[in-house]
C-alpha atoms as a PDB file:
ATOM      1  CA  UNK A   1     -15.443 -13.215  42.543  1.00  0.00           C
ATOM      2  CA  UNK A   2     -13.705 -14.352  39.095  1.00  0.00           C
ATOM      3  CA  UNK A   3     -15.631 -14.616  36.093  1.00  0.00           C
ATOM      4  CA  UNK A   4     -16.560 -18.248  35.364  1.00  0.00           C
ATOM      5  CA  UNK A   5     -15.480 -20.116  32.385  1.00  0.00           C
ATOM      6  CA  UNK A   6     -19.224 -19.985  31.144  1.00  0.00           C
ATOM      7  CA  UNK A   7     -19.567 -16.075  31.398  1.00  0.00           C
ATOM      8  CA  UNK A   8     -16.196 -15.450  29.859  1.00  0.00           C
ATOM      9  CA  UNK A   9     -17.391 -17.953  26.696  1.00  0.00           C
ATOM     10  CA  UNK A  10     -20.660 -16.067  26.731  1.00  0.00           C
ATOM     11  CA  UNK A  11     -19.177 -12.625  26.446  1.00  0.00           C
ATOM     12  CA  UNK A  12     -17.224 -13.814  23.780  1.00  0.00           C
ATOM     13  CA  UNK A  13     -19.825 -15.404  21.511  1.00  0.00           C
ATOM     14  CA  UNK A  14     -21.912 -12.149  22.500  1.00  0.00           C
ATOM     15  CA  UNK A  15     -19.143  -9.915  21.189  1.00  0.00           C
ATOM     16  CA  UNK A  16     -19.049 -11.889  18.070  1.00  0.00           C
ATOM     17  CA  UNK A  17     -22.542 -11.926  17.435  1.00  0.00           C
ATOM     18  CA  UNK A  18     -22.745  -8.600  17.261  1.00  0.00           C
ATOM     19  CA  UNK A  19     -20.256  -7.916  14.646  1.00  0.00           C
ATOM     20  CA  UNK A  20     -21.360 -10.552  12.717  1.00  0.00           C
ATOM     21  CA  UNK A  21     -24.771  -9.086  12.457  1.00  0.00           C
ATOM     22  CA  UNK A  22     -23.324  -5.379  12.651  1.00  0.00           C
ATOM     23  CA  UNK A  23     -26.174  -4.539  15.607  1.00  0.00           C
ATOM     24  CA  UNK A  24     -24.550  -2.404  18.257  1.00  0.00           C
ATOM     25  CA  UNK A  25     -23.994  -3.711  21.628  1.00  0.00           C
ATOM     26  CA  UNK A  26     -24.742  -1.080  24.477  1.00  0.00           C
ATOM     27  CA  UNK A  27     -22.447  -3.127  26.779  1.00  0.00           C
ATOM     28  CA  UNK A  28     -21.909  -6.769  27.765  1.00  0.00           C
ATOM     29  CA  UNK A  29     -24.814  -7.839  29.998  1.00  0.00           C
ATOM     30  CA  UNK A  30     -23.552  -7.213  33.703  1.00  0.00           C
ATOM     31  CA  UNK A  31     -23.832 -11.051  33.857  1.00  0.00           C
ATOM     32  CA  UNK A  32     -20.577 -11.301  31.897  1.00  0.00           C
ATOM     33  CA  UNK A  33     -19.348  -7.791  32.034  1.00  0.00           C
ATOM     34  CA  UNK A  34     -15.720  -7.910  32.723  1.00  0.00           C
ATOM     35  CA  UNK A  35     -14.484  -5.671  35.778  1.00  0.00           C
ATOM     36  CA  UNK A  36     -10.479  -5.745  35.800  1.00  0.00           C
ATOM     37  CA  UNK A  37      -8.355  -5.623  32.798  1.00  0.00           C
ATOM     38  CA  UNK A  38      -7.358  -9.662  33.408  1.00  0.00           C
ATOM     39  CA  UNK A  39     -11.101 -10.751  32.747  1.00  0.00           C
ATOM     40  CA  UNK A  40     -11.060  -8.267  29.842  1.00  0.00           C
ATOM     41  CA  UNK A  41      -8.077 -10.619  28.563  1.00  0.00           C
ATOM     42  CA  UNK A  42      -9.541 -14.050  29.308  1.00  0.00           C
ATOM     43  CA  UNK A  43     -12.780 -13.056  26.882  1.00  0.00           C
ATOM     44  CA  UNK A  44      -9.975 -11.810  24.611  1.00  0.00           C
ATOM     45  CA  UNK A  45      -8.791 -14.986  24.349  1.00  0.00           C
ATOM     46  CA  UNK A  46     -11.917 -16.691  24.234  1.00  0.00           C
ATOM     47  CA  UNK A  47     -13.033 -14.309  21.526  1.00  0.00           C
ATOM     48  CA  UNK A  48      -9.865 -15.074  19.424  1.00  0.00           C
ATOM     49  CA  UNK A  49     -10.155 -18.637  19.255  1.00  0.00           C
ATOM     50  CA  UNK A  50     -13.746 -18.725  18.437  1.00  0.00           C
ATOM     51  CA  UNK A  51     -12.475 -16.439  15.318  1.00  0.00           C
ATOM     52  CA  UNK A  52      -9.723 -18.815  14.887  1.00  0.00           C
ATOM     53  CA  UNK A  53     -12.012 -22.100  15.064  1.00  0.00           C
ATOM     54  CA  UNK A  54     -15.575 -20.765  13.389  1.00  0.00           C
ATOM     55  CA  UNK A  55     -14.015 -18.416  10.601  1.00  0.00           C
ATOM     56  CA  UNK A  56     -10.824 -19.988  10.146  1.00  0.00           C
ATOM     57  CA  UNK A  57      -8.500 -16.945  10.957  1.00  0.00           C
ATOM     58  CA  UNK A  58      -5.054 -16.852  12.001  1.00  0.00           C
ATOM     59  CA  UNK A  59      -2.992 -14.697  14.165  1.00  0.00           C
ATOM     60  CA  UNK A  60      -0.239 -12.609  12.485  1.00  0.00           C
ATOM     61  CA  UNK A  61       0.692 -10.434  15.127  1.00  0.00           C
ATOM     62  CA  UNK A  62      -0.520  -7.435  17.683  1.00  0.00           C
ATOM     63  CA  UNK A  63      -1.961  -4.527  17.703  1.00  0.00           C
ATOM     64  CA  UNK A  64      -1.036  -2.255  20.919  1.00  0.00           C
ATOM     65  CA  UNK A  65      -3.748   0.249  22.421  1.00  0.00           C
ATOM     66  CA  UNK A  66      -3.447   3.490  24.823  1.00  0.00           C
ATOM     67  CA  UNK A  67       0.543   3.954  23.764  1.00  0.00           C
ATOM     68  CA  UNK A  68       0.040   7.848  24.883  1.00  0.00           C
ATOM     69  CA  UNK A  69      -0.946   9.561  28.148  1.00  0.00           C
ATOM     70  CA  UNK A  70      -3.871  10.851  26.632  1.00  0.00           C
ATOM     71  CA  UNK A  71      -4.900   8.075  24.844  1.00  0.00           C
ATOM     72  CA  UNK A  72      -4.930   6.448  28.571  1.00  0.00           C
ATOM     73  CA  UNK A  73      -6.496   9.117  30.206  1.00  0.00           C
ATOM     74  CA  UNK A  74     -10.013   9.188  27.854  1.00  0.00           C
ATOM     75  CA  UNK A  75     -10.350   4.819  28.366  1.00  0.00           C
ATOM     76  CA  UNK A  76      -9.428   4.987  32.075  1.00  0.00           C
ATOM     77  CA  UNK A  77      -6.778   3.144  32.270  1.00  0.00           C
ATOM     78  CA  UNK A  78      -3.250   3.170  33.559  1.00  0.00           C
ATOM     79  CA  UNK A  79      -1.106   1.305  31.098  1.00  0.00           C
ATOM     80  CA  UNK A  80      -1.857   0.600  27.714  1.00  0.00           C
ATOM     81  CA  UNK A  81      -3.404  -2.219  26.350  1.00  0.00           C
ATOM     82  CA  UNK A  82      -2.490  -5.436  23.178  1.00  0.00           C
ATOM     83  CA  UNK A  83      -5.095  -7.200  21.145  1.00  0.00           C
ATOM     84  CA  UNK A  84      -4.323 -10.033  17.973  1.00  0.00           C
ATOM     85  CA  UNK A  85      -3.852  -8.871  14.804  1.00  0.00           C
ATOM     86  CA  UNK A  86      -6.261 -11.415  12.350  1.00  0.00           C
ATOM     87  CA  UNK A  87      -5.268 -12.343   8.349  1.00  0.00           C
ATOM     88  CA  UNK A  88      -8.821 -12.185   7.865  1.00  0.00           C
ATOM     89  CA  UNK A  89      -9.135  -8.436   8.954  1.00  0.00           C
ATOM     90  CA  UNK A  90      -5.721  -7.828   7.030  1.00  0.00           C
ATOM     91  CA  UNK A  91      -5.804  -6.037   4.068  1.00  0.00           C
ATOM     92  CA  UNK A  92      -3.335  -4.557   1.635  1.00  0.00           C
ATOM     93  CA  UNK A  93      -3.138  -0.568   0.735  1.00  0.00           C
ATOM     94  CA  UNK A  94      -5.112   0.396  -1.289  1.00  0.00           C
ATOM     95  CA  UNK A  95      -7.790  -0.915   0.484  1.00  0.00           C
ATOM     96  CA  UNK A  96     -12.145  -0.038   0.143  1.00  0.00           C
ATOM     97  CA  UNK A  97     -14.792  -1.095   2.826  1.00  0.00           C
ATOM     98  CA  UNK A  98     -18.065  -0.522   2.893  1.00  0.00           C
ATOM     99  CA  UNK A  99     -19.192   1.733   5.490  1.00  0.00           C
ATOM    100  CA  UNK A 100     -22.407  -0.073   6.523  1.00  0.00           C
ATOM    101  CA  UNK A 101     -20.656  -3.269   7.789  1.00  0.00           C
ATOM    102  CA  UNK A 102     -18.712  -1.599  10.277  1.00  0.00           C
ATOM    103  CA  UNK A 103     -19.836   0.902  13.620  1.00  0.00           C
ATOM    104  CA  UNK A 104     -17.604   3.714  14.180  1.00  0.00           C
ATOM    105  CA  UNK A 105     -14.734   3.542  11.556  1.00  0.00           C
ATOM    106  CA  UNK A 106     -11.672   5.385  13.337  1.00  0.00           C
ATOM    107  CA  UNK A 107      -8.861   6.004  11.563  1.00  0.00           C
ATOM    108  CA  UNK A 108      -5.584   5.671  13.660  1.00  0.00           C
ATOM    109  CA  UNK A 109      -2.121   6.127  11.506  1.00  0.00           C
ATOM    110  CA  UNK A 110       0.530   3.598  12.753  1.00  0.00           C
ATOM    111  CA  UNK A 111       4.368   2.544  12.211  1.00  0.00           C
ATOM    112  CA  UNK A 112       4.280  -0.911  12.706  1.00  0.00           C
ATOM    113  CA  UNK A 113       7.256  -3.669  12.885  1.00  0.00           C
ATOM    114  CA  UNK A 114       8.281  -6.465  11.862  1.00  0.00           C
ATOM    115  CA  UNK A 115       9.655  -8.705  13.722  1.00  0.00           C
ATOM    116  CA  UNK A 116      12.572 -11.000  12.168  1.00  0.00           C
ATOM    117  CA  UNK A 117      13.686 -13.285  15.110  1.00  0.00           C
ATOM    118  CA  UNK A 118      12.204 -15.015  17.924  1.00  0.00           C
ATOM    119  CA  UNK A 119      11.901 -13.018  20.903  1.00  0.00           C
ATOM    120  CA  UNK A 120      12.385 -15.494  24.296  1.00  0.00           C
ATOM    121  CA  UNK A 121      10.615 -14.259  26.794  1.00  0.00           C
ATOM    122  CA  UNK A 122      12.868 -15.404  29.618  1.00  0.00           C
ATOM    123  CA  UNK A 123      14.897 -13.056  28.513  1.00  0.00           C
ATOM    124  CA  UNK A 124      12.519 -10.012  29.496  1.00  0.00           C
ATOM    125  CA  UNK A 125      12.485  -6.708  30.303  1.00  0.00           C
ATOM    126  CA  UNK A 126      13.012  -5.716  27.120  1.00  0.00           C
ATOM    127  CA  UNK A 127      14.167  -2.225  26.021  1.00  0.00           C
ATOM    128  CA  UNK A 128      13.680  -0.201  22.645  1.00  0.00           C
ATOM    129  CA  UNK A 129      17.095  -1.120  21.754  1.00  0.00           C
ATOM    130  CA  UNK A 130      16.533  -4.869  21.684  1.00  0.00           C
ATOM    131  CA  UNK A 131      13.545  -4.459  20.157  1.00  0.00           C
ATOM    132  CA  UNK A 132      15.326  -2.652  16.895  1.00  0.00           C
ATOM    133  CA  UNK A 133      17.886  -6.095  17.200  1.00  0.00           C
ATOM    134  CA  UNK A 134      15.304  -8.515  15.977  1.00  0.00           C
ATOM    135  CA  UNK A 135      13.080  -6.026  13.816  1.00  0.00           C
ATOM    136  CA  UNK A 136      13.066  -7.064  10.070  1.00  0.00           C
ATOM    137  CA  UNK A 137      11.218  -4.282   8.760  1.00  0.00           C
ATOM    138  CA  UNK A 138       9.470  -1.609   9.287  1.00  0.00           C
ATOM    139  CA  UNK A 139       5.948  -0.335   7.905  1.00  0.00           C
ATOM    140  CA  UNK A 140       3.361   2.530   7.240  1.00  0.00           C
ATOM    141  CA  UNK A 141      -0.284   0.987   8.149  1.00  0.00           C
ATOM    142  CA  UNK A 142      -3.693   2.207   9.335  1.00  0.00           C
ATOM    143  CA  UNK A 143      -5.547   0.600  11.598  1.00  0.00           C
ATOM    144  CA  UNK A 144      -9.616   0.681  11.920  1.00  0.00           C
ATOM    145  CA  UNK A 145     -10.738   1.029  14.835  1.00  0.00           C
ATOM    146  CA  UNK A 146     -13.944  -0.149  15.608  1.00  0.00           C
ATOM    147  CA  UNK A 147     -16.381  -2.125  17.884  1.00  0.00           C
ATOM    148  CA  UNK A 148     -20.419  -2.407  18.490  1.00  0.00           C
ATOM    149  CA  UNK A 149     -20.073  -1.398  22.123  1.00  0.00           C
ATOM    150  CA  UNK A 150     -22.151   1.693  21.352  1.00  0.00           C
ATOM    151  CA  UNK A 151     -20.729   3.842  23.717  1.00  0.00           C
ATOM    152  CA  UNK A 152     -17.331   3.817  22.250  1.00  0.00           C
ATOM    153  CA  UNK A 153     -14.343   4.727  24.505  1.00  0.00           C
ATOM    154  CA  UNK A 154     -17.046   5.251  27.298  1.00  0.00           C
ATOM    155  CA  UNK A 155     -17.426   0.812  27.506  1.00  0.00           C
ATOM    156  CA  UNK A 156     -13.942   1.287  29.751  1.00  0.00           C
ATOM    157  CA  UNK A 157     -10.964  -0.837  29.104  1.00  0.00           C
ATOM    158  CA  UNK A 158     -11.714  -3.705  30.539  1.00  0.00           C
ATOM    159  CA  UNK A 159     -14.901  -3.865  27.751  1.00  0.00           C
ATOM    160  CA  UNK A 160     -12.641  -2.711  25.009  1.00  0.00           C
ATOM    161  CA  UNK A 161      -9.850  -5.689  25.829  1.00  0.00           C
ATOM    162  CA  UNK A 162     -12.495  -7.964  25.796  1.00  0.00           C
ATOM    163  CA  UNK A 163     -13.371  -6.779  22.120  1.00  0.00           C
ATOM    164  CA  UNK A 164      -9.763  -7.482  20.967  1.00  0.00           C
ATOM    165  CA  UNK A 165      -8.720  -3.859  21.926  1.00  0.00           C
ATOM    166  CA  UNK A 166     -12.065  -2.738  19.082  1.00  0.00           C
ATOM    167  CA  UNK A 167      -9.900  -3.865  16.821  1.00  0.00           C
ATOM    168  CA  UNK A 168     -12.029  -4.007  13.105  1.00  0.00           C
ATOM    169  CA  UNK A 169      -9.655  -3.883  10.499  1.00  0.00           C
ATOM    170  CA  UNK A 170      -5.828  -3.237   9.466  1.00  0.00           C
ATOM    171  CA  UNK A 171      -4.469  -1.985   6.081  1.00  0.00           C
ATOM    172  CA  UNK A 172      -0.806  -2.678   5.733  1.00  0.00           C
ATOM    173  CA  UNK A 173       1.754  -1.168   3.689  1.00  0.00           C
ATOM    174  CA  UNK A 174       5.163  -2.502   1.895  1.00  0.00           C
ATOM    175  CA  UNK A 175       8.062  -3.623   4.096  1.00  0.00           C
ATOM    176  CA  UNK A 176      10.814  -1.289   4.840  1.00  0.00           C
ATOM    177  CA  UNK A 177      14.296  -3.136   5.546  1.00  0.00           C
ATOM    178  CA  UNK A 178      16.473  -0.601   4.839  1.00  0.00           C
ATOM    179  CA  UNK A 179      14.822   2.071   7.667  1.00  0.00           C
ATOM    180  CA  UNK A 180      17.977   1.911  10.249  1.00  0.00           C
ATOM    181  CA  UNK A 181      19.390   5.283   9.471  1.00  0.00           C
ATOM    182  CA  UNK A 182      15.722   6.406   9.907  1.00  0.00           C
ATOM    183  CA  UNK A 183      14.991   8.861  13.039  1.00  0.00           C
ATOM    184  CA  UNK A 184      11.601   6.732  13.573  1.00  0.00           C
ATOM    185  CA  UNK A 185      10.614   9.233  16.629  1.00  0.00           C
ATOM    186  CA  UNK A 186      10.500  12.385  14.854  1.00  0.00           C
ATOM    187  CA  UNK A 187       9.273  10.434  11.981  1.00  0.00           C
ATOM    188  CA  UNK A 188       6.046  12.785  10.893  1.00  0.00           C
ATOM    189  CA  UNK A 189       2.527  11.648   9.617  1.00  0.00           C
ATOM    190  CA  UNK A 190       0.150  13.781   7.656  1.00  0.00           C
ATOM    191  CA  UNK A 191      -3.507  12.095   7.291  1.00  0.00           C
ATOM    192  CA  UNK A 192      -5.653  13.626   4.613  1.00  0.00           C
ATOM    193  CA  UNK A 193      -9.752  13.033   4.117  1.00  0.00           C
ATOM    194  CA  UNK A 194     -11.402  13.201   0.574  1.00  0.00           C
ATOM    195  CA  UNK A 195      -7.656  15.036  -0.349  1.00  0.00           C
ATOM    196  CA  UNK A 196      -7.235  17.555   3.047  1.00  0.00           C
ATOM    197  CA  UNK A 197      -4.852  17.318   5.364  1.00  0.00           C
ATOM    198  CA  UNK A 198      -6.934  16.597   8.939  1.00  0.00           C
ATOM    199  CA  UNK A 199      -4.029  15.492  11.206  1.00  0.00           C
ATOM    200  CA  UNK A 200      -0.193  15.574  11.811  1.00  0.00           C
ATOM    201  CA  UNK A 201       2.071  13.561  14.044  1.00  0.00           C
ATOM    202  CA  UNK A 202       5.137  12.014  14.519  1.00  0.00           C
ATOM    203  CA  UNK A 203       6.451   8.546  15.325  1.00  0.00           C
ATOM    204  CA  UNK A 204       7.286   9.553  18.845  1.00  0.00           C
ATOM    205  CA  UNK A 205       3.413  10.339  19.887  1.00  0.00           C
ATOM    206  CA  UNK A 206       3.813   6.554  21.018  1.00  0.00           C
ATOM    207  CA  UNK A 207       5.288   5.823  24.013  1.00  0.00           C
ATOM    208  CA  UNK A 208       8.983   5.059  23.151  1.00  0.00           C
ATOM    209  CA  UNK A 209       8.288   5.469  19.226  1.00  0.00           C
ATOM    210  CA  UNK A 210       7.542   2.351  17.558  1.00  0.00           C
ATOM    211  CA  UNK A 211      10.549   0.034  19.041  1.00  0.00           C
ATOM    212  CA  UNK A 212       9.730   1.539  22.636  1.00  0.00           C
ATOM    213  CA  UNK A 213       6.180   0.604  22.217  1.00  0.00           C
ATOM    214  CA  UNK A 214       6.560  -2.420  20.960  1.00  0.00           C
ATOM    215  CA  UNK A 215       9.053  -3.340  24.041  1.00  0.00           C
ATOM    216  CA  UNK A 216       6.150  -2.660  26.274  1.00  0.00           C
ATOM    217  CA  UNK A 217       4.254  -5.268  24.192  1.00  0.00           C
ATOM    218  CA  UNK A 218       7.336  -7.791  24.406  1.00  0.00           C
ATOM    219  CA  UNK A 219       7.059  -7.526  28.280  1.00  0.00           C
ATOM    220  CA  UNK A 220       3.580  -7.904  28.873  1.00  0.00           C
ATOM    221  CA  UNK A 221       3.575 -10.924  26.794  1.00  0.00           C
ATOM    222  CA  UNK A 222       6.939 -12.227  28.570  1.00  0.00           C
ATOM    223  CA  UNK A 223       4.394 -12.242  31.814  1.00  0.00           C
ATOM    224  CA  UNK A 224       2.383 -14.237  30.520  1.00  0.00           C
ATOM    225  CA  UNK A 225       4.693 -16.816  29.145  1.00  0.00           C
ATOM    226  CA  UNK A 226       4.551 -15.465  25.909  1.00  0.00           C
ATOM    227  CA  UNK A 227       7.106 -14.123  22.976  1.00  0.00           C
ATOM    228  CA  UNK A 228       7.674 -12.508  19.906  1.00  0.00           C
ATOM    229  CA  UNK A 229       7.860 -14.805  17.582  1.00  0.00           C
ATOM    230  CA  UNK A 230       9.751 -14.152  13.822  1.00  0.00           C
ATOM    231  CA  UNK A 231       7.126 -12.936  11.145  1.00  0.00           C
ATOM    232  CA  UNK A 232       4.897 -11.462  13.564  1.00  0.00           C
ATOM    233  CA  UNK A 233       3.400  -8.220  13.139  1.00  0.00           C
ATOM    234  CA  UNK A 234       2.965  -5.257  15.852  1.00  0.00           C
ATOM    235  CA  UNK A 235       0.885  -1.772  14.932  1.00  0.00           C
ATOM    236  CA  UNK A 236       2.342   0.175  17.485  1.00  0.00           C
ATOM    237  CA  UNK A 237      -0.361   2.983  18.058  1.00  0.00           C
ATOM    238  CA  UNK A 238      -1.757   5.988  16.632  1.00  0.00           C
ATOM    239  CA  UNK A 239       0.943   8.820  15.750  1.00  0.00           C
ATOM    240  CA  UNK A 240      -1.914  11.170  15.106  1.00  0.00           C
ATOM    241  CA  UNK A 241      -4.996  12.358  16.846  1.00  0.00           C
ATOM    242  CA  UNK A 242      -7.418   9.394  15.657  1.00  0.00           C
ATOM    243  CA  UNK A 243     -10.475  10.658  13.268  1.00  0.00           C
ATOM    244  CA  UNK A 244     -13.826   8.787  12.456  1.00  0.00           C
ATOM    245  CA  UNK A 245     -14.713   8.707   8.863  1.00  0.00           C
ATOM    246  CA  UNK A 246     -17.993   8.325   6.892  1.00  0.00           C
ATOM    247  CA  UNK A 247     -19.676   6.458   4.128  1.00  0.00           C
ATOM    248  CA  UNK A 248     -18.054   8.103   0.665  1.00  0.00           C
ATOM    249  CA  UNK A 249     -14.537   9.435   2.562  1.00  0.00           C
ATOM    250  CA  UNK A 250     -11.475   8.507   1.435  1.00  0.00           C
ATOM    251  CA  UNK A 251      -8.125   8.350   3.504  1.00  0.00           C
ATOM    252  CA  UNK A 252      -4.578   8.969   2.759  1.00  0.00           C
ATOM    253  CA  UNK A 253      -2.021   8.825   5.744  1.00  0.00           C
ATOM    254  CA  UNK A 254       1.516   9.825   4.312  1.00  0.00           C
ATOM    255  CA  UNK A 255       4.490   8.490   6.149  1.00  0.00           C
ATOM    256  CA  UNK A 256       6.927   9.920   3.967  1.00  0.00           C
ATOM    257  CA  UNK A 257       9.962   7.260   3.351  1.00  0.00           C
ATOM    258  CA  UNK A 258       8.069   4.852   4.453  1.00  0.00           C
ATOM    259  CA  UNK A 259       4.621   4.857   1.915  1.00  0.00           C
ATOM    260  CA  UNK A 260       1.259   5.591   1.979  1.00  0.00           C
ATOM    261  CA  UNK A 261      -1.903   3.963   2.978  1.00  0.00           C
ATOM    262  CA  UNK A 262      -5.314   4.826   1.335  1.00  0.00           C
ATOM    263  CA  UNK A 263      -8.776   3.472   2.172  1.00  0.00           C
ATOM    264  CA  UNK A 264     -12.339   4.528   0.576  1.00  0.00           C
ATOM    265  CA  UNK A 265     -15.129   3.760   2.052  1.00  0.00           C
ATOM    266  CA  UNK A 266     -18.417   3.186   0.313  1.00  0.00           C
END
């Protein structure tokens, strides 16, 4: 049986409460626990707007989840997964939080893009290629993953859609127009904690590098009626093996070309 428009709103408001107070959430009550990936996206949505009409965010964009087979295997799930991207969770590098008034803080080094021109979505599926036809830029950025479902990647995917993908915050980098003579798959990443190097990758550790990923992102939005839209943002996915961080760590993820990010936490 569907969820009901009362026990998506409840999960939502649930979700939010919890980060707001920063008191972990074990899991949604069963009540309003969603079961299939489509329930996960209606409290997604619900969740979004409340942020959008109680603390007067606004969407700039996506953030795209489970872009490697592994990545898939350890949530469960078969495909991978999109949440918003928020200006109120937006920062620039260099960025400081404090540690306290977040849960799991897990650092995941991503190539994101730009995108310069509407995308229409009748005009899906979408390949790589167009993808790097309406790109403006792109950019070096981290993103913080992070959610009070206390049992981390165990909640399942449906749980971690709900939670806008445990999306907590994204640290952003400079534009890069000039990157199309850049090879953005074998692209590498170093990350380094409190000045050692913890993790390598590449671009290509996404699905598709960052344009292929981000095609996947332009499709699943093209089912739902949805595009790309010019000035929108997409983090396409962690090049490296994600790494949690503590109170008095600081992180540097090096793309090279394309910049740095750095975050300290307090």
């Amino acid at each position: 049986m569907p969820m009901t428009a009362d026990a998506i709103e409840t999960a939502a408001r649930t979700l939010q409460d919890h980060r707001r107070r920063v008191v972990p959430l074990p899991a949604l009550p069963e009540s309003c626990r969603p079961a299939t990936t489509e329930e996960g996206y209606a409290i997604q949505r619900a969740l979004i707007a409340l942020r959008i009409r109680e603390d007067g965010a606004r969407s700039i964009g996506w953030k795209i989840g489970a872009t490697n087979p592994g990545a898939r295997e350890l949530l469960g799930v078969t495909e991978p997964f999109f949440g918003v991207l928020l200006d109120n969770l937006t920062t620039d590098s260099p960025s400081s939080f404090v540690a306290s008034q977040m849960f799991q803080r897990v650092i995941e080094p991503e190539i994101a893009v730009l995108i310069g021109t509407d995308l229409d979505p009748a005009g899906a599926p979408f390949d790589a290629a167009a993808i790097r036809r309406v790109a403006r830029a792109v950019l070096p950025a981290i993103e913080v993953v992070d959610t009070p479902l206390s049992t981390g990647l165990k909640a399942g995917g449906p749980s971690l859609i709900a939670d806008d993908g445990s999306h907590g915050r994204w640290v952003k980098g400079a534009s890069v127009t000039n990157w199309q003579n850049l090879d953005l798959l074998e692209h590498k990443v170093t990350m380094a904690v409190d000045g050692s190097v913890v993790r390598e990758g590449r671009g290509g550790n996404v699905d598709g590098g960052p344009f292929g990923a981000t095609a996947w992102l332009a499709n699943a939005l093209a089912a739902l009626g949805l595009g790309l839209k010019a000035g929108q943002y997409v983090t396409t996915g962690t090049t490296t093996q994600p790494i949690p961080v503590d109170a008095g760590q600081s992180v540097v993820a090096d793309f090279g070309t394309l910049g740095r990010i750095e975050i300290r936490f307090s």
